[in-house]
Protein backbone atom coordinates (compact mmCIF):
# COMPACT_ATOMS: atom_id res chain seq x y z
CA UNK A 1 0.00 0.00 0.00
CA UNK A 2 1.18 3.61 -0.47
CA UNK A 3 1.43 6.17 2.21
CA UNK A 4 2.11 9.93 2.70
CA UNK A 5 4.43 10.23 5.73
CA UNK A 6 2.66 13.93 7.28
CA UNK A 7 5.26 15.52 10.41
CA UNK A 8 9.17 14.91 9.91
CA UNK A 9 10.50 15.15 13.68
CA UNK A 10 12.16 12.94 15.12
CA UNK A 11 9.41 10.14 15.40
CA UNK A 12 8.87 9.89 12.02
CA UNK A 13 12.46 9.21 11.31
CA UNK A 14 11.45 5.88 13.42
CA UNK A 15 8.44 5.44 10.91
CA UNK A 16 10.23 5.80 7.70
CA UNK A 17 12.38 2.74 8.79
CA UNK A 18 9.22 0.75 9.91
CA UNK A 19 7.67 0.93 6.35
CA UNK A 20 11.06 0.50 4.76
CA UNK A 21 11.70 -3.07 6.00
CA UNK A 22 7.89 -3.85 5.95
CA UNK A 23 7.54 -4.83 2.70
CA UNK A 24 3.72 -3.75 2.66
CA UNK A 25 3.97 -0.16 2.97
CA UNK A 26 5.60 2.32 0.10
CA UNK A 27 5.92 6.05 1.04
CA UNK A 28 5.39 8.40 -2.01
CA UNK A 29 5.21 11.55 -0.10
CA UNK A 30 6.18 13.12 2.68
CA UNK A 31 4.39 16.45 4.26
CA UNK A 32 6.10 19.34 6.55
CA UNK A 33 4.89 22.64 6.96
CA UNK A 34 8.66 23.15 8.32
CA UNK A 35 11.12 24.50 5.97
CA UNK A 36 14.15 23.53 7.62
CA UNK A 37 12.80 20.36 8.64
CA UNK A 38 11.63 19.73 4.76
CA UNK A 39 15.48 20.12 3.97
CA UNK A 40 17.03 18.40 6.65
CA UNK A 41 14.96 15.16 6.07
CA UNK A 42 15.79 15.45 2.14
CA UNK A 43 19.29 15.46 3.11
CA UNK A 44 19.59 13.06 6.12
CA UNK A 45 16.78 10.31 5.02
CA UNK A 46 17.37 9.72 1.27
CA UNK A 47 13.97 10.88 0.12
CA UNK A 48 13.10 12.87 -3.23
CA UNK A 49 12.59 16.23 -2.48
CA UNK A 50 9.67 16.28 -5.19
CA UNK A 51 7.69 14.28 -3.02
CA UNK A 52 8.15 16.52 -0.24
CA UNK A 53 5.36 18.93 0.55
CA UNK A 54 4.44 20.85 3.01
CA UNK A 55 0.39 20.28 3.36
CA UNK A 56 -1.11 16.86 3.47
CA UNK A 57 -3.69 18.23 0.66
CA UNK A 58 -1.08 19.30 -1.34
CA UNK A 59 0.82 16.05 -0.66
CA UNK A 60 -2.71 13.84 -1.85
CA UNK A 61 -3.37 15.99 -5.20
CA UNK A 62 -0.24 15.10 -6.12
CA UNK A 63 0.54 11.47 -5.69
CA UNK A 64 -1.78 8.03 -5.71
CA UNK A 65 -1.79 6.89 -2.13
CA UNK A 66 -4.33 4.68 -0.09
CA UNK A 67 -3.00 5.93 3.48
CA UNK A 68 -1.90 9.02 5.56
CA UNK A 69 0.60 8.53 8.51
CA UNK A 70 0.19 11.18 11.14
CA UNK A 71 3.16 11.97 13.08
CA UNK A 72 2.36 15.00 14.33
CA UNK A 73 1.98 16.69 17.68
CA UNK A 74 -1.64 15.90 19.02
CA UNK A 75 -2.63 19.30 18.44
CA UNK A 76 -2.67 18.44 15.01
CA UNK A 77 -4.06 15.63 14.51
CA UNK A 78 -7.93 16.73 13.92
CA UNK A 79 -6.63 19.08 11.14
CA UNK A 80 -4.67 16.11 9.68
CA UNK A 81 -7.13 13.88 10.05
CA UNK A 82 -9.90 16.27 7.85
CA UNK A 83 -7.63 16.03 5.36
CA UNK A 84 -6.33 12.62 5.43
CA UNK A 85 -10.35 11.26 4.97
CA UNK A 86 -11.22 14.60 2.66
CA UNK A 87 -8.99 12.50 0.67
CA UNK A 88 -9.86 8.95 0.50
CA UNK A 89 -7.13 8.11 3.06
CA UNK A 90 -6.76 5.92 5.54
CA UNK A 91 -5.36 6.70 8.73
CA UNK A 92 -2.85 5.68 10.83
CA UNK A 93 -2.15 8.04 13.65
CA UNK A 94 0.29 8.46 16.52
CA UNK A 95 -1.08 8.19 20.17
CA UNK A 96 -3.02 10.02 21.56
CA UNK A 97 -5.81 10.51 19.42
CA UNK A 98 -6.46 14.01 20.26
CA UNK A 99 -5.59 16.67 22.91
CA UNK A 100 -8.86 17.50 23.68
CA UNK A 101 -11.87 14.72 23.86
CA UNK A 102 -14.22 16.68 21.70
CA UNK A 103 -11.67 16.71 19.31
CA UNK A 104 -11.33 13.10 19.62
CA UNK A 105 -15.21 12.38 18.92
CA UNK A 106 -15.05 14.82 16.22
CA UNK A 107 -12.14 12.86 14.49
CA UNK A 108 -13.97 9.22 15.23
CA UNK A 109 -17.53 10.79 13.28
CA UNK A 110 -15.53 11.91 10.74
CA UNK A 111 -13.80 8.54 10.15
CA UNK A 112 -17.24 6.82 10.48
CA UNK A 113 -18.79 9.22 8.00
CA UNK A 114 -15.97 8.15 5.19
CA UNK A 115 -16.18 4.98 6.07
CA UNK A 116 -12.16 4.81 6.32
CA UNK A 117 -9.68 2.90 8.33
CA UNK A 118 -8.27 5.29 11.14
CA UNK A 119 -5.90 3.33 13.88
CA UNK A 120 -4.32 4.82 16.68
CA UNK A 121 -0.80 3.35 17.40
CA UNK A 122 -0.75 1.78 20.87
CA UNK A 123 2.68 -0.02 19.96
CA UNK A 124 3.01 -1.02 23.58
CA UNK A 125 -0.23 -3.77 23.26
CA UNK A 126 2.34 -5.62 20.19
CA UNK A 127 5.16 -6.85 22.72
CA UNK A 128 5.68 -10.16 23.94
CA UNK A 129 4.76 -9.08 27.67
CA UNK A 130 1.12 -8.02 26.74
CA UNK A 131 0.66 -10.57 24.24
CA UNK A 132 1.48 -13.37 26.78
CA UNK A 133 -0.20 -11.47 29.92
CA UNK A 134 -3.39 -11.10 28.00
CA UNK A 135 -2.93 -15.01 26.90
CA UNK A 136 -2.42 -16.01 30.45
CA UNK A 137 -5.85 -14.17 31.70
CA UNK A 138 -8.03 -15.67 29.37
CA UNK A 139 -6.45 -18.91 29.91
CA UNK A 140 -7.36 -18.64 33.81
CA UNK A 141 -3.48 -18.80 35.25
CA UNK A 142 -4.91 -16.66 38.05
CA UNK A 143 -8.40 -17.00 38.35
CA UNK A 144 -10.97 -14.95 39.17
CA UNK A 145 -9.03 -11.41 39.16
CA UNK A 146 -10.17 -9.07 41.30
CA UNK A 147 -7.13 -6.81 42.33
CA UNK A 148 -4.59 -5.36 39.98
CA UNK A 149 -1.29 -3.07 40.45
CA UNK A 150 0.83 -1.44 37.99
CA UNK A 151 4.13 1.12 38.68
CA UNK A 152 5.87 2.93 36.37
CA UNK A 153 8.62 5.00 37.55
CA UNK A 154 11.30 6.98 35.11
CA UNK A 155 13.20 9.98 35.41
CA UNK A 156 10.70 10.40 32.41
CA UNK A 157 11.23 13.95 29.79
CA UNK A 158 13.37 16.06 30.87
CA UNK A 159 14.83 17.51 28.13
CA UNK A 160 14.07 21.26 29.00
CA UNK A 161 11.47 23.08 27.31
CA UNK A 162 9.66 20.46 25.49
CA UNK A 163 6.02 20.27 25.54
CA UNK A 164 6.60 16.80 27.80
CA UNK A 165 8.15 19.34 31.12
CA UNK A 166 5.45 22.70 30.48
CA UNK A 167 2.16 20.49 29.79
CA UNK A 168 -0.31 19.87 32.88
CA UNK A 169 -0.69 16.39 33.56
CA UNK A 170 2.14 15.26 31.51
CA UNK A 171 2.57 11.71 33.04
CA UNK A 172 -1.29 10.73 32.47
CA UNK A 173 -1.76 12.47 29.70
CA UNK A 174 1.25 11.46 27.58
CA UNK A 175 2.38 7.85 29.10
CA UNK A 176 -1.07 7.12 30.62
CA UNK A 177 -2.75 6.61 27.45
CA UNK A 178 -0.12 4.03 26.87
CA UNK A 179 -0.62 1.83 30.41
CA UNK A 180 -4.54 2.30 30.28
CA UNK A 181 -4.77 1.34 26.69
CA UNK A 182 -2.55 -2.12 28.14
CA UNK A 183 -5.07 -2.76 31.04
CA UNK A 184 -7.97 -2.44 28.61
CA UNK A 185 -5.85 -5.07 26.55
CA UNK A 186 -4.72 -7.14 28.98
CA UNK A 187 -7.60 -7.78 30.98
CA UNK A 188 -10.07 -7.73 28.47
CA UNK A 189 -12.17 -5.86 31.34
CA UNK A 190 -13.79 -2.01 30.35
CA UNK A 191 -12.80 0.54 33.38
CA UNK A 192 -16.31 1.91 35.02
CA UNK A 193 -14.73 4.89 37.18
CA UNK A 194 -11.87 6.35 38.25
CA UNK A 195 -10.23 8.38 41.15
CA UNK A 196 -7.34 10.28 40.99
CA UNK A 197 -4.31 12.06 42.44
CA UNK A 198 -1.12 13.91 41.34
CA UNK A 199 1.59 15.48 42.63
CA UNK A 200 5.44 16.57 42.05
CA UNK A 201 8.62 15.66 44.39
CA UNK A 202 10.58 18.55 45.76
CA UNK A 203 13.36 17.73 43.04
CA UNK A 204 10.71 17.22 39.98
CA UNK A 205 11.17 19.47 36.63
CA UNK A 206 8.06 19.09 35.06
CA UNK A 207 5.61 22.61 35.34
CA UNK A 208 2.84 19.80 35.57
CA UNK A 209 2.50 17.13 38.18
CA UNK A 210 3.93 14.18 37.26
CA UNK A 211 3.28 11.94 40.19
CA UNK A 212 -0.21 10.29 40.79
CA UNK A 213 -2.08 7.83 41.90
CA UNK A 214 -5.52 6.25 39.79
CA UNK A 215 -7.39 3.73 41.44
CA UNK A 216 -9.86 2.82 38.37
CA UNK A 217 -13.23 0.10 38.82
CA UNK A 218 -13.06 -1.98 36.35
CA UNK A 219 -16.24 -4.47 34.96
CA UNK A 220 -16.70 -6.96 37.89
CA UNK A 221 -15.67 -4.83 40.73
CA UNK A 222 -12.57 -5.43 39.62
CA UNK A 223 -9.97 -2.73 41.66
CA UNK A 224 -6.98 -1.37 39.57
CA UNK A 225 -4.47 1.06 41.14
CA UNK A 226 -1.75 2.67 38.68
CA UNK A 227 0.91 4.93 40.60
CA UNK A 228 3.77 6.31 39.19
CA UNK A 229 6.25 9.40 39.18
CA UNK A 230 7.80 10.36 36.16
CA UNK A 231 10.85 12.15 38.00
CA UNK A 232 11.78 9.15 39.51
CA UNK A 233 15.70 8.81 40.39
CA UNK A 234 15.57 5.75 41.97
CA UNK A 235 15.09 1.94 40.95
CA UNK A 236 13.57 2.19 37.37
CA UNK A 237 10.71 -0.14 35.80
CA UNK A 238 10.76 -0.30 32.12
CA UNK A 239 8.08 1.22 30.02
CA UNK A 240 5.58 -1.71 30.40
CA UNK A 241 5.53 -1.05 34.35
CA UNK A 242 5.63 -3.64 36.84
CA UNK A 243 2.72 -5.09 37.25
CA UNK A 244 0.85 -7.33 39.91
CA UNK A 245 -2.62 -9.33 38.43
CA UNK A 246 -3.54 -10.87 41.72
CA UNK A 247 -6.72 -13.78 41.42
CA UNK A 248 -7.98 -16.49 43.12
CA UNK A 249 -5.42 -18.80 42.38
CA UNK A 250 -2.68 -16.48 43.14
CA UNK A 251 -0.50 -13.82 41.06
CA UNK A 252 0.48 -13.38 37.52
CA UNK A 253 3.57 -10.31 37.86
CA UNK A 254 5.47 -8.77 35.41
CA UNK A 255 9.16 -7.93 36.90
CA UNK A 256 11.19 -6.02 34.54
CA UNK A 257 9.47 -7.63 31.82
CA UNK A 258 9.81 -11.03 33.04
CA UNK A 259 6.36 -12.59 33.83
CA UNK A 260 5.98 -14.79 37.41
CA UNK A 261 3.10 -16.87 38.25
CA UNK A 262 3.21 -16.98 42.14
CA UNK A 263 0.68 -18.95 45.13
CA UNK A 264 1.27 -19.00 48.34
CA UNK A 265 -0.95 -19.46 51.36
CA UNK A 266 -4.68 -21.10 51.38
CA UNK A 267 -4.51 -21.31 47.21
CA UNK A 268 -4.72 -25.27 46.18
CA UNK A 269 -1.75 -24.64 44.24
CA UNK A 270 1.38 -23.58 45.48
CA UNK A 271 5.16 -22.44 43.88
CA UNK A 272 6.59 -19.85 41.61
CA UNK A 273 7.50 -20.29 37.91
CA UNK A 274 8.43 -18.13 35.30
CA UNK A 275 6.60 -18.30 32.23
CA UNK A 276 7.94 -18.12 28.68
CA UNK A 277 7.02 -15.21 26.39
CA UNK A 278 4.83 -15.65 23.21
CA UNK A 279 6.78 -15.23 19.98
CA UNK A 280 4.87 -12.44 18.54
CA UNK A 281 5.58 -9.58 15.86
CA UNK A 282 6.62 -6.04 18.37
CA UNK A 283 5.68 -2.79 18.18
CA UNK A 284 5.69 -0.47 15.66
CA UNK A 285 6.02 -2.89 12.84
CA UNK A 286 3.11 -5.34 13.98
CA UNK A 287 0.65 -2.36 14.38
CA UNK A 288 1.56 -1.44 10.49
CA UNK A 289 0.72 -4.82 9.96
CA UNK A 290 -2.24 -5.16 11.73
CA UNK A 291 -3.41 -1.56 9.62
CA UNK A 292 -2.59 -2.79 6.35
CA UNK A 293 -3.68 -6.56 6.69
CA UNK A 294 -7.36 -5.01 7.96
CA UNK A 295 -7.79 -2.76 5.27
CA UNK A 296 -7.23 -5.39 2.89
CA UNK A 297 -9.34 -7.58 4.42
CA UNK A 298 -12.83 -5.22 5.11
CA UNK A 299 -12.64 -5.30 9.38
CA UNK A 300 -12.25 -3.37 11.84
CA UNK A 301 -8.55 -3.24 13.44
CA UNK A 302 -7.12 -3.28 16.23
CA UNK A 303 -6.78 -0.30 18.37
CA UNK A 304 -9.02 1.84 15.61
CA UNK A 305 -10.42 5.06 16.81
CA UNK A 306 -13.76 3.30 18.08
CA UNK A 307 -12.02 1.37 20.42
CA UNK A 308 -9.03 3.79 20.98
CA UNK A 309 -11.32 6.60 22.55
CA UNK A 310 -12.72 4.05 24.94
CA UNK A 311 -8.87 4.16 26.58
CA UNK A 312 -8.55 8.35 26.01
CA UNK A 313 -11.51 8.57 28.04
CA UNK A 314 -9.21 7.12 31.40
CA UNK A 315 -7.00 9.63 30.30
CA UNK A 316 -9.65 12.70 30.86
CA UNK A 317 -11.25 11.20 33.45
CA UNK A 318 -8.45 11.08 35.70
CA UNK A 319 -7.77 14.25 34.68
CA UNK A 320 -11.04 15.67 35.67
CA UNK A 321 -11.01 13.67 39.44
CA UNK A 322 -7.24 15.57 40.01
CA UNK A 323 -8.45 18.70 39.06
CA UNK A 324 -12.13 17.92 40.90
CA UNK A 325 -10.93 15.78 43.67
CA UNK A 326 -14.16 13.30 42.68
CA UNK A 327 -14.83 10.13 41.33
CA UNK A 328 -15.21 10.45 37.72
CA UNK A 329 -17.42 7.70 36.14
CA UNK A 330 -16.00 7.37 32.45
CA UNK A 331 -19.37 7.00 30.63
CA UNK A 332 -19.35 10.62 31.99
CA UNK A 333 -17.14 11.32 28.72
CA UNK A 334 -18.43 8.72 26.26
CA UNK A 335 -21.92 9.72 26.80
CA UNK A 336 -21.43 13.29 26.71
């Protein structure tokens, strides 16, 4: 399939090279209203500068293409996103879907109106850890789940100025949509309501807090608490988190992305094992996959905009309990 690359930062220098080796994606333009950006990717990533352009309209007049790849800042992406499906485009479209959640709607009716594939890329659901977790649930390993933990803790952004240390919220709103998006995926379970915290260390160098604690109700009473600080300068997880899916039948933990099945205590079985990982396609490269393979074959993808606004909605809700100091029910936003 061809594509139209749209936003040449630094990100999309990681794109480029995904379609490159994919073998099912063929870029024939590329789109940045950037001058000096426009040159420097000419120069430094071996493209034609006559497919260089510096509006996605201008980009689609100009060359046959079946998709649009939005790497631009989330600010963006409605205007991109007009364009891409004023087009004929599909969309694929870096995380999050919007900055604002009547954006977000506004982009997922527009999408449904054209009748056009538009995926949001969760790359952290394609990994061996959230493959396997998510395998491991359904499968039982645990039980009936009722209690779940995840930590994430990173001396996270802090190169100064970016939009990562001045935005409010920066740590929900930027890596959150990333872990809540996994606990949708992984246990298969649709959150109900959350209530949040956040905070900043003494030491921290974001404007915005970026420590808190989000204690979402999941389907079936099911209790999930995510805490993290993102100017952590201690013991570090990795991006997944550590994690802690406690059940019936004892726990299912993922420790630096190793995962444990552990039962101790009144559980009929008892011991600790660790559990090999699923040999599965990773990241940014299985989610192009996953694009192209359901456009060609008429369904609905994985992590599309329908189901992708389901896990922004966490996002805003726990935005609106720290500002409100309230539980936030999330139909709250989806019914809206």
């Amino acid at each position: 399939m061809r594509g139209i690359l749209v936003g040449l930062g630094g990100r999309a220098r990681s794109w480029l090279q995904v379609c490159r080796r994919s073998g099912q994606a063929d870029l024939v333009g590329y789109v940045e209203v950037s001058p000096e950006r426009r040159a420097q990717a000419i120069e430094q990533w071996e493209i034609p500068a006559d497919a260089v352009f510096d509006s996605l309209s201008a980009a689609a007049a100009a060359v046959d293409a079946d998709f649009a790849l939005d790497i631009t800042p989330p600010a963006a992406h409605e205007a991109v996103a007009n364009a891409a499906f004023g087009a004929g485009l599909h969309l694929i479209g870096e995380k999050p879907l919007s900055d604002t959640f009547e954006a977000a709607q506004r982009m997922l009716a527009a999408s449904e109106r054209a009748g056009l594939t538009h995926v949001i890329t969760q790359n952290y659901r394609f990994g061996p850890v959230p493959r396997t977790g998510h395998r491991l649930l359904q499968e039982k390993i645990v039980g009936e789940i009722k209690h779940v933990a995840v930590g994430f803790y990173r001396p996270w952004a802090h190169a100064p100025g970016t939009h990562y240390v001045t935005m409010p919220y920066p740590l929900i709103t930027d890596m959150g949509i990333h872990h809540f998006d996994l606990l949708r995926y992984v246990l298969d379970l649709e959150p109900v309501s959350v209530y949040a915290e956040t905070w900043n260390p003494s030491w921290g160098w974001h404007a915005g807090d970026a420590g808190h604690c989000a204690i979402f109700e999941f389907e079936g009473g099911v209790k999930v608490i995510h805490h993290s600080l993102g100017s952590s300068v201690g013991k570090t997880t990795t991006w997944n988190g550590d994690w802690r899916v406690e059940g019936a039948g004892g726990s299912m933990t993922w420790e630096d992305d190793d995962i444990f099945w552990t039962a101790v205590g009144p559980a009929e079985k008892q011991g600790r094992e660790q559990l090999p990982l699923d040999d599965v396609a990773n990241g940014q490269d299985a989610l192009l996959a996953e694009f192209i393979s359901a456009i060609e074959e008429g369904r609905e993808p994985e992590c599309s905009s329908r189901d992708n606004i389901k896990s922004l909605a966490m996002v805003f809700a726990a935005v609106e309990s720290a500002k409100e100091g309230r539980r936030v029910r999330i139909d709250e936003l989806l019914d809206a």
